[in-house]
Every structure is written in structure tokens, then in C-alpha cells.
PDB file of N, CA and C in Angstrom:
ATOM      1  N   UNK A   1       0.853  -1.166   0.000  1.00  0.00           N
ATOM      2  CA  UNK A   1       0.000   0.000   0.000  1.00  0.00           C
ATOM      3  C   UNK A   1       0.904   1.236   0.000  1.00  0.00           C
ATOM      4  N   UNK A   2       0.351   2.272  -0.680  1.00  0.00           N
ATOM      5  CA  UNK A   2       1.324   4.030  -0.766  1.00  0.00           C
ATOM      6  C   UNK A   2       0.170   4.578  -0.763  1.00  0.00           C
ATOM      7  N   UNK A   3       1.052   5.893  -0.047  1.00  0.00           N
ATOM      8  CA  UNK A   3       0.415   6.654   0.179  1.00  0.00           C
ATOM      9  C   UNK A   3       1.165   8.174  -0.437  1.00  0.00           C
ATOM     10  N   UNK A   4       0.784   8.981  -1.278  1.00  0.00           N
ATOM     11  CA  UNK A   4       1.668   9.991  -1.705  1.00  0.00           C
ATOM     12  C   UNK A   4       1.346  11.391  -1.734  1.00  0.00           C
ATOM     13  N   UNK A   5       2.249  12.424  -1.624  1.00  0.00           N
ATOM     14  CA  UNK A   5       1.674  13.658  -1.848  1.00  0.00           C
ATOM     15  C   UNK A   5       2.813  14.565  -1.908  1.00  0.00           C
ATOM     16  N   UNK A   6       2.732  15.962  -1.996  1.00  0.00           N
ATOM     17  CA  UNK A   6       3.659  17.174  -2.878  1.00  0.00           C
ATOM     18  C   UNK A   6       3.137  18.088  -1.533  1.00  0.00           C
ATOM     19  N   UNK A   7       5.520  17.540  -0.467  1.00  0.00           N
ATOM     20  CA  UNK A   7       5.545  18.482   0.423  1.00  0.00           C
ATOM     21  C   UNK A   7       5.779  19.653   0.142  1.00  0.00           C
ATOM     22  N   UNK A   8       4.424  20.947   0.295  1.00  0.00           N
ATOM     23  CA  UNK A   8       4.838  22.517   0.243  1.00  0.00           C
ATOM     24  C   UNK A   8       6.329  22.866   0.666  1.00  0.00           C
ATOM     25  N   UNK A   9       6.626  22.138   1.952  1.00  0.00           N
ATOM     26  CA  UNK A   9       7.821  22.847   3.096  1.00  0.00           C
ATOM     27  C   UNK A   9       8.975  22.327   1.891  1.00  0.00           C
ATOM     28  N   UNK A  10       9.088  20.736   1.640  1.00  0.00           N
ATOM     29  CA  UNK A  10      10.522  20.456   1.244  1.00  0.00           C
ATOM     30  C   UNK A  10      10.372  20.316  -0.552  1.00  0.00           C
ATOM     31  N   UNK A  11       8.745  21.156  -0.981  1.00  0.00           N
ATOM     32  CA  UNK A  11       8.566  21.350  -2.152  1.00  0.00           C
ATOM     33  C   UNK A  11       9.076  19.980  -3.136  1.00  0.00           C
ATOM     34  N   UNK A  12       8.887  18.648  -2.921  1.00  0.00           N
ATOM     35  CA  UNK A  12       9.181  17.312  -3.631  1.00  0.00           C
ATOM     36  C   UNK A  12       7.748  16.888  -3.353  1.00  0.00           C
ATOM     37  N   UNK A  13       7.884  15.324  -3.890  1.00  0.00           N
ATOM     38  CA  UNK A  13       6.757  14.306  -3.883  1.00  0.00           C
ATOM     39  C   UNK A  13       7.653  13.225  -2.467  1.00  0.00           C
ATOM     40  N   UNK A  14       6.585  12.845  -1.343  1.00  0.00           N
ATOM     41  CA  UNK A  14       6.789  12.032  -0.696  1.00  0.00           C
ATOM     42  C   UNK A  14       6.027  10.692  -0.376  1.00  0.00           C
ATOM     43  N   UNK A  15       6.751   9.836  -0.478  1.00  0.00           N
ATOM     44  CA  UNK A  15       5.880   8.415  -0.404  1.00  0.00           C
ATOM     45  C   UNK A  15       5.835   7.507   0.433  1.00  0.00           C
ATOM     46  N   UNK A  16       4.799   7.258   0.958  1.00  0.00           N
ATOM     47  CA  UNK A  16       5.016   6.141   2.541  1.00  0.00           C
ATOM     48  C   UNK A  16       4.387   4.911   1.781  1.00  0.00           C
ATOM     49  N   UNK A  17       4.565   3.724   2.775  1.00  0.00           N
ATOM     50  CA  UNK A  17       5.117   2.427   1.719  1.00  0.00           C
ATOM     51  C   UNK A  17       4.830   1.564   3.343  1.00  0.00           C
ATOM     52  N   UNK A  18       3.728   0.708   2.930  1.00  0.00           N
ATOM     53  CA  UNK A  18       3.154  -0.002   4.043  1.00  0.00           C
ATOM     54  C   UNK A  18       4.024  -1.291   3.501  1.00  0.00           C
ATOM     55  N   UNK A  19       4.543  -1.962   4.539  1.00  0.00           N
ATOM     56  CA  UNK A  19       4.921  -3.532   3.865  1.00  0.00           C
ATOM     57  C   UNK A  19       4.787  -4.550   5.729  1.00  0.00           C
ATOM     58  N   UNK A  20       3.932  -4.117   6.639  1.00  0.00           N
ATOM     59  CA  UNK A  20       3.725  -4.592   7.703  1.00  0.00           C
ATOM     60  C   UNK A  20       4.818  -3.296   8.914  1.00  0.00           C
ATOM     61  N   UNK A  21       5.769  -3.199   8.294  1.00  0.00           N
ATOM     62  CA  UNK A  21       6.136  -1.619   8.538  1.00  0.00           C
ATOM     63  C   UNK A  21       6.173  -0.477   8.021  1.00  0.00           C
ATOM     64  N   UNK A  22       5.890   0.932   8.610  1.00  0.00           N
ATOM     65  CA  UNK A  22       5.832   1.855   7.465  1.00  0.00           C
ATOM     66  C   UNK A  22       6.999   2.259   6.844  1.00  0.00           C
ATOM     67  N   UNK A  23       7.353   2.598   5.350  1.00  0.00           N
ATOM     68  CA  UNK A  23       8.564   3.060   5.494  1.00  0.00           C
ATOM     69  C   UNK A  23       8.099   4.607   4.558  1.00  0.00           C
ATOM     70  N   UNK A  24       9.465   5.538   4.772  1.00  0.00           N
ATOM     71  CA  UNK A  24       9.476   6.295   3.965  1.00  0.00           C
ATOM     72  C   UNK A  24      10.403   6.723   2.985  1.00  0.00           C
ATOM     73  N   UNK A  25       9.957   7.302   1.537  1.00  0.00           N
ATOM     74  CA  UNK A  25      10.966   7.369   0.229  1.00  0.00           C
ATOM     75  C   UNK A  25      11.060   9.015   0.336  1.00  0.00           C
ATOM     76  N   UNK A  26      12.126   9.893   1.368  1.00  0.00           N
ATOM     77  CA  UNK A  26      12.221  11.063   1.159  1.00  0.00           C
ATOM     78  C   UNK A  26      13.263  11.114   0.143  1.00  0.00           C
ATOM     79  N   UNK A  27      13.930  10.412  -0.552  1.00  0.00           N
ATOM     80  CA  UNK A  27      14.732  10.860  -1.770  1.00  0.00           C
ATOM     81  C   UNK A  27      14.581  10.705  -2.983  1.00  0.00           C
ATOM     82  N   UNK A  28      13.531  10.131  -3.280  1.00  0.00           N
ATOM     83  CA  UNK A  28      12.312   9.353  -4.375  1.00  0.00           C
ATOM     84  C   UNK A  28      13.430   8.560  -5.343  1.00  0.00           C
ATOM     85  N   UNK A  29      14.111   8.086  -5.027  1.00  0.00           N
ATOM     86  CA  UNK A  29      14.854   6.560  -5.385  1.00  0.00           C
ATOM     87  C   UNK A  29      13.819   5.873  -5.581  1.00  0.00           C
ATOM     88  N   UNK A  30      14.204   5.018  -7.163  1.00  0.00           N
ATOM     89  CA  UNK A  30      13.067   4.180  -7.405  1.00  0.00           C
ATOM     90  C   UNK A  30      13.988   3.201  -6.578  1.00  0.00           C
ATOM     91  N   UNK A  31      13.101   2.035  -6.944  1.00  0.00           N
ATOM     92  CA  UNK A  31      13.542   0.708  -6.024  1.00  0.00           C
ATOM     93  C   UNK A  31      13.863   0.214  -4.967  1.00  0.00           C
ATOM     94  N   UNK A  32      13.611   0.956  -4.041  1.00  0.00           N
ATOM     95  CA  UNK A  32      14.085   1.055  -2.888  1.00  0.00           C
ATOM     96  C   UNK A  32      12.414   1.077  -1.949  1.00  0.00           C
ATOM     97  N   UNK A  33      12.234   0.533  -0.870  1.00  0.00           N
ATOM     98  CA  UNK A  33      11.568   1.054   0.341  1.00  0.00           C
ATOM     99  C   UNK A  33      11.956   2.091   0.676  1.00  0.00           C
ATOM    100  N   UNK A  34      12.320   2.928   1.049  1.00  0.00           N
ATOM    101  CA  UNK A  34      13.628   4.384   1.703  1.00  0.00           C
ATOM    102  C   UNK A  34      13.761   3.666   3.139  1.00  0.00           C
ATOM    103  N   UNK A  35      12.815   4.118   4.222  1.00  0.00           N
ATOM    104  CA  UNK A  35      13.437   4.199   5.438  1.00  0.00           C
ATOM    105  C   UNK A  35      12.385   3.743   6.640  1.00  0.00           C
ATOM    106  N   UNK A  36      12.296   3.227   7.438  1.00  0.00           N
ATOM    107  CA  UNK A  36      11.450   2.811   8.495  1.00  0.00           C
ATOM    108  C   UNK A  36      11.263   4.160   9.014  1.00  0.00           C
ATOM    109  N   UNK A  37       9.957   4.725   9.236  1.00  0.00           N
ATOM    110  CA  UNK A  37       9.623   5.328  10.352  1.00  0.00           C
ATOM    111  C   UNK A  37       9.605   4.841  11.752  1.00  0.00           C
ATOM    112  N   UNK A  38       9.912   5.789  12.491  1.00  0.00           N
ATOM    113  CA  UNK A  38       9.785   5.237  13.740  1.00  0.00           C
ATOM    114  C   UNK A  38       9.317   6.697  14.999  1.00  0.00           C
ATOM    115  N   UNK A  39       9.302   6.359  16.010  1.00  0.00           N
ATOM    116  CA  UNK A  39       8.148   6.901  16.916  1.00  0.00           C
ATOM    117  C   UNK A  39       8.630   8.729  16.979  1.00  0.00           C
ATOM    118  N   UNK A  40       7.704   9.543  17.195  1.00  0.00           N
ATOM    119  CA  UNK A  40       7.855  10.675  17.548  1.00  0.00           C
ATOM    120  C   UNK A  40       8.505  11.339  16.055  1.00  0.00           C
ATOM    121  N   UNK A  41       8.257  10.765  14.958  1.00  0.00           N
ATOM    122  CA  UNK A  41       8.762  12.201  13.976  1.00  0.00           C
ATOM    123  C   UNK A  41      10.001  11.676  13.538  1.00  0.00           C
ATOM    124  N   UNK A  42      10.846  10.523  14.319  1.00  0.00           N
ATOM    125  CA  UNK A  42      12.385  10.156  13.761  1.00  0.00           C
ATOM    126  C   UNK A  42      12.822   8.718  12.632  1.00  0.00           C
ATOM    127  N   UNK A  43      14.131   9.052  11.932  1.00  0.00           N
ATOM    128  CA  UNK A  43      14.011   7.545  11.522  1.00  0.00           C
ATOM    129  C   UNK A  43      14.768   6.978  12.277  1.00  0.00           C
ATOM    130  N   UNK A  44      15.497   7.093  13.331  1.00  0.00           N
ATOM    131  CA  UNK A  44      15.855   5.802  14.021  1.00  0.00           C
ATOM    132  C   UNK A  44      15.002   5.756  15.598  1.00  0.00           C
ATOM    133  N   UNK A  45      15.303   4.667  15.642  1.00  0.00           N
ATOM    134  CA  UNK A  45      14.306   4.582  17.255  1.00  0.00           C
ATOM    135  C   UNK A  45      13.294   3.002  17.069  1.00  0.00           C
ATOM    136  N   UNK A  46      12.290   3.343  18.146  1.00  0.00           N
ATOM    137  CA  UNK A  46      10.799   2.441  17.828  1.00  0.00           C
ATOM    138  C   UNK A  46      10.564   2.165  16.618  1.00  0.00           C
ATOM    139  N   UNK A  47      10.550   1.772  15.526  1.00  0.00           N
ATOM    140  CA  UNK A  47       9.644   1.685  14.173  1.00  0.00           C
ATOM    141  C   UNK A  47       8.688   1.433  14.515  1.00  0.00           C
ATOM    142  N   UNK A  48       7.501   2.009  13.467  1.00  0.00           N
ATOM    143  CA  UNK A  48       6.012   2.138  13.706  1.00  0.00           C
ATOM    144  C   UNK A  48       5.855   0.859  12.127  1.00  0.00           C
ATOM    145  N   UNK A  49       4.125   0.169  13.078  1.00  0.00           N
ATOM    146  CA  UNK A  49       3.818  -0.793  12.214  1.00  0.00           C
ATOM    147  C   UNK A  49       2.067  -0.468  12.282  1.00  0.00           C
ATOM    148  N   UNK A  50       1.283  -0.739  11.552  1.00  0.00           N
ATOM    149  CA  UNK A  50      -0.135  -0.528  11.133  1.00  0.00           C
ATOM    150  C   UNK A  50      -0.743  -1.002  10.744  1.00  0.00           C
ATOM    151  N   UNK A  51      -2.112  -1.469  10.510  1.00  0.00           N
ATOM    152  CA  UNK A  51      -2.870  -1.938   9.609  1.00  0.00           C
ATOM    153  C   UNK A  51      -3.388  -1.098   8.666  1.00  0.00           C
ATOM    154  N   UNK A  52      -3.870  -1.615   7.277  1.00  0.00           N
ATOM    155  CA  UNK A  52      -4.421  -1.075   6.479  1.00  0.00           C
ATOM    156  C   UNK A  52      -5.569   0.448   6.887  1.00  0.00           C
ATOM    157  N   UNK A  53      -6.075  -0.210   7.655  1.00  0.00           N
ATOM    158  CA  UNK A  53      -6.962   1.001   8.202  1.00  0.00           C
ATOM    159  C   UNK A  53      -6.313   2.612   8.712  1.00  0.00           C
ATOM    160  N   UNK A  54      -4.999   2.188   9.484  1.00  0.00           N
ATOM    161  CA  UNK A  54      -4.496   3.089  10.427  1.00  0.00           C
ATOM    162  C   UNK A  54      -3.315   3.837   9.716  1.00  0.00           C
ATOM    163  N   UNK A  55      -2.892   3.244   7.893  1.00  0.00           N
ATOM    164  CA  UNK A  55      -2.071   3.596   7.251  1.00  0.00           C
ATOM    165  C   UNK A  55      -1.869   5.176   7.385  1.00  0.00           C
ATOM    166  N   UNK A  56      -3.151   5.934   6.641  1.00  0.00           N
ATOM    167  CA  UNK A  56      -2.597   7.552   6.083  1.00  0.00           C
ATOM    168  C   UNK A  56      -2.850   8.181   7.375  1.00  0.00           C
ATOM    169  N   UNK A  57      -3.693   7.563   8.257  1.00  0.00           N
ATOM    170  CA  UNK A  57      -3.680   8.423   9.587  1.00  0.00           C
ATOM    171  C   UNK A  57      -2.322   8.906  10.564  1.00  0.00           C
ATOM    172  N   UNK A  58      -1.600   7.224  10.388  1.00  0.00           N
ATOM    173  CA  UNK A  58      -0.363   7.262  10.964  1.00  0.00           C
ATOM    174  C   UNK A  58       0.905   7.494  10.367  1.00  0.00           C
ATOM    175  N   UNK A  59       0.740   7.865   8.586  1.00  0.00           N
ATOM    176  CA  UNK A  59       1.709   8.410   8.064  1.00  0.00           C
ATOM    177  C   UNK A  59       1.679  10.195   8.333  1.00  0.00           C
ATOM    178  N   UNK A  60       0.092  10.600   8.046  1.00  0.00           N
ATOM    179  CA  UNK A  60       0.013  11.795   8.261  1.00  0.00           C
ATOM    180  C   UNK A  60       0.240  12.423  10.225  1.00  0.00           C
ATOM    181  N   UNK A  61       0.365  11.535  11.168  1.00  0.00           N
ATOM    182  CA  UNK A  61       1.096  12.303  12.434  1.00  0.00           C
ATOM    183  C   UNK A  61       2.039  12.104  12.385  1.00  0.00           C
ATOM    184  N   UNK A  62       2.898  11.491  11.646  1.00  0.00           N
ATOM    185  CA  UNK A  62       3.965  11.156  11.626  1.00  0.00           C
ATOM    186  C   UNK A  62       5.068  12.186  11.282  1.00  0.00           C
ATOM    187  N   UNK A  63       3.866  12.537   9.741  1.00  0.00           N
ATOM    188  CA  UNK A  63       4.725  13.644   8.920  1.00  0.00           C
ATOM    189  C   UNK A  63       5.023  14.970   9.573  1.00  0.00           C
ATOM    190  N   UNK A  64       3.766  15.375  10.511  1.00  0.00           N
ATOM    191  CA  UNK A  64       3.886  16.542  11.387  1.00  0.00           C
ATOM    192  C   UNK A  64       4.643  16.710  12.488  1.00  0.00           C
ATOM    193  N   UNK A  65       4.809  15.269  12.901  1.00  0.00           N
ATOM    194  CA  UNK A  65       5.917  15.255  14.201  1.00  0.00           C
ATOM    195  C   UNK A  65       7.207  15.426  13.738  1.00  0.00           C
ATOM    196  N   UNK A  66       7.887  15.072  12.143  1.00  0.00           N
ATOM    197  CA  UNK A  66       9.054  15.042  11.479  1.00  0.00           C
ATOM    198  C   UNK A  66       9.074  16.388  11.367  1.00  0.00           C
ATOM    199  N   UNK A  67       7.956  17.481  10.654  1.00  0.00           N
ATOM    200  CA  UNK A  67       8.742  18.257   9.945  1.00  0.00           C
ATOM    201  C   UNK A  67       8.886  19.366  11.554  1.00  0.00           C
ATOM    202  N   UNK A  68       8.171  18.755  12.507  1.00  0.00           N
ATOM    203  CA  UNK A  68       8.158  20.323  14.200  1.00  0.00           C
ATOM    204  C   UNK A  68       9.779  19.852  14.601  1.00  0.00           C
ATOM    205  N   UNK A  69      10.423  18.850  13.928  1.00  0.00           N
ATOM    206  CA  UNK A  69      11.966  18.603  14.681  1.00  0.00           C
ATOM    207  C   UNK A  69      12.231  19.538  14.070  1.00  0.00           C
TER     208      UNK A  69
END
């Protein structure tokens, strides 16, 4: 499952990428997963995992806790 959209702040396309963990493609490299999210906004730490349901909810607090660092 993806989820995608065109960040105003870092003015690109960003893509989150469900595969039982979320990951994210901030450098839009094809082929690649990019990077595990994980808790509070960071990529290293806790990684965050979801179900289908809880996907864009928990990509979108995610994204807001990343860009207030």
C-alpha cells in the first residue's frame, strides 16, 4: 500500500510504503523502500507498524511530528 503527496515545506513528492512496517521514500529513489519510520517524527528509534486502516492516519502524524523537529 502508498500513500503519496507534494511536500509545500521540502517542495518534492513524498511516499510512505506499508509492507507490515511503514517506510518512507524522502529521496524518491526508485527501487528502494527508503526508510522505516519510527516513533515521535524520527528515523531511528521504535519503528512504527499498522494496519491497512491506520495507514494515512499514521503516516500523516507522523509527517507533522518530522517536519516540528
Amino acid at each position: 500500500m502508498e500513500y503519496r503527496f507534494v511536500s509545500r515545506k521540502l517542495k518534492k513528492e513524498i511516499t510512505f510504503f506499508l509492507h507490515g512496517y511503514v517506510y518512507i521514500d524522502l529521496n524518491g529513489q526508485e527501487g528502494t523502500l527508503g526508510n522505516q519510520i519510527c516513533t515521535g517524527g524520527y528515523l531511528m528509534g521504535s519503528t512504527i507498524s499498522c494496519s491497512e486502516k491506520e495507514f494515512i492516519p499514521t503516516c500523516k502524524t507522523w509527517w507533522k511530528q518530522y517536519l516540528k523537529r
